[in-house]
C-alpha atoms as a PDB file:
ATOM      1  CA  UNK A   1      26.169  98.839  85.920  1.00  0.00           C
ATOM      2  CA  UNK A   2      22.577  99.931  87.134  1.00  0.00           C
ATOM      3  CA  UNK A   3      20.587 102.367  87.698  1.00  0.00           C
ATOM      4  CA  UNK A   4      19.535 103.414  91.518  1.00  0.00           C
ATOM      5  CA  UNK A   5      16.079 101.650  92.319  1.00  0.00           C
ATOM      6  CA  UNK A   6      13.945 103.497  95.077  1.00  0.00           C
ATOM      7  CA  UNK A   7      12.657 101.311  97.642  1.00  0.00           C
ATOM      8  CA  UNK A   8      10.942 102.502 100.278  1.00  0.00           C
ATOM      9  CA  UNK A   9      11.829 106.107 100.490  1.00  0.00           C
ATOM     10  CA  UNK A  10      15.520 104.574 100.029  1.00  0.00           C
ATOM     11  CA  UNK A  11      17.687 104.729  97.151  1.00  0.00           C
ATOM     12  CA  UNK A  12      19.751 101.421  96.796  1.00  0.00           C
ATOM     13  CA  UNK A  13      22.919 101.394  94.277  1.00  0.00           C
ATOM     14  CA  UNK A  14      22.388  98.098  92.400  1.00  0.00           C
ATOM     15  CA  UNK A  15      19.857  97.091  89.133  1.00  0.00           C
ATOM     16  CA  UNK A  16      17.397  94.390  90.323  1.00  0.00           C
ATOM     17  CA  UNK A  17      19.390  92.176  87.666  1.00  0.00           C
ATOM     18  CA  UNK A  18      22.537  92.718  89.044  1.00  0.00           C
ATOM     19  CA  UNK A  19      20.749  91.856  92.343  1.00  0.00           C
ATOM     20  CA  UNK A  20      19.557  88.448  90.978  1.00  0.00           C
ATOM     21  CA  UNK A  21      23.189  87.918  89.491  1.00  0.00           C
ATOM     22  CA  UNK A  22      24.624  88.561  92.603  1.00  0.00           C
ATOM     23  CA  UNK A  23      22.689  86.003  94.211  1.00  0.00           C
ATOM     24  CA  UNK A  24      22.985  83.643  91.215  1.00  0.00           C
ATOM     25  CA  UNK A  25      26.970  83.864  92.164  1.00  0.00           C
ATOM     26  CA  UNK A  26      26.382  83.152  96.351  1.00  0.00           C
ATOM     27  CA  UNK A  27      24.512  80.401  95.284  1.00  0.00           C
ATOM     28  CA  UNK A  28      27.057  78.649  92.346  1.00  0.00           C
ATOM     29  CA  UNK A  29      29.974  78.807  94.933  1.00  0.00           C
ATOM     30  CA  UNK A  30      30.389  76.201  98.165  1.00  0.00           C
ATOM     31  CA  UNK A  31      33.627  78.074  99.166  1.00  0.00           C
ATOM     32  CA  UNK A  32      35.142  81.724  98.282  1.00  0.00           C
ATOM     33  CA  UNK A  33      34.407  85.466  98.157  1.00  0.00           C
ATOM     34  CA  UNK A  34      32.264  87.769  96.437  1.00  0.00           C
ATOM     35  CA  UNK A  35      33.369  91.381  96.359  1.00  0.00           C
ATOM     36  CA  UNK A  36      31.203  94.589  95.097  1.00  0.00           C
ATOM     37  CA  UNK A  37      33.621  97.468  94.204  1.00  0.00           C
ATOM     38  CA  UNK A  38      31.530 100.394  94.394  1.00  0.00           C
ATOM     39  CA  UNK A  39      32.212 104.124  93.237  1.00  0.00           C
ATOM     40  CA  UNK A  40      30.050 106.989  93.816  1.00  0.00           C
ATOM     41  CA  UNK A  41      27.286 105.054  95.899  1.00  0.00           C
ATOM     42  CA  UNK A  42      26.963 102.482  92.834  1.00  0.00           C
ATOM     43  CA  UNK A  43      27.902  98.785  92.654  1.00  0.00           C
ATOM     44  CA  UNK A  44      30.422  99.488  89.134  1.00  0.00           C
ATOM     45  CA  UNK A  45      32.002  95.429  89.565  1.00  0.00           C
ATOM     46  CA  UNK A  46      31.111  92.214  91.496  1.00  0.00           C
ATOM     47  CA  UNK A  47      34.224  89.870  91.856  1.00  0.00           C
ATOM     48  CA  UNK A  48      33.980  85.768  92.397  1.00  0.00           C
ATOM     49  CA  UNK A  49      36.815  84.216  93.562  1.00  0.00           C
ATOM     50  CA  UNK A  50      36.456  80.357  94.664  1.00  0.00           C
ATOM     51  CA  UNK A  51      38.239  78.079  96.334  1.00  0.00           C
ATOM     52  CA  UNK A  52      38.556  74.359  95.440  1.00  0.00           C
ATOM     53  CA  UNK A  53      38.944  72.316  98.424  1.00  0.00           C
ATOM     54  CA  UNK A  54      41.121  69.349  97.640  1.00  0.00           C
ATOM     55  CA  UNK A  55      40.644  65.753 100.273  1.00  0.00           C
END
């Protein structure tokens, strides 16, 4: 996936559009998980898994 961004004085692991499409994700799901597999310091795979609630 990305490249490492600095931001302030800090190096972070993940693109800024991997950012937003991690956050696209938290937002689309009401109940579930989200996991980043990372490798060397760097976010390689984000994960969704939801659940449907049945009444």
């Amino acid at each position: 996936m990305g490249q490492e961004k600095e931001l302030n004085d800090k190096k972070i692991p993940i693109a800024m559009e991997e950012l937003k499409q991690l956050l696209e994700m938290v937002n689309s799901i009401s109940y579930g998980s989200i996991t980043l597999l990372i490798q060397d310091r760097r976010v390689i795979q984000i994960e969704k898994n939801e659940k449907v609630r049945l009444k």
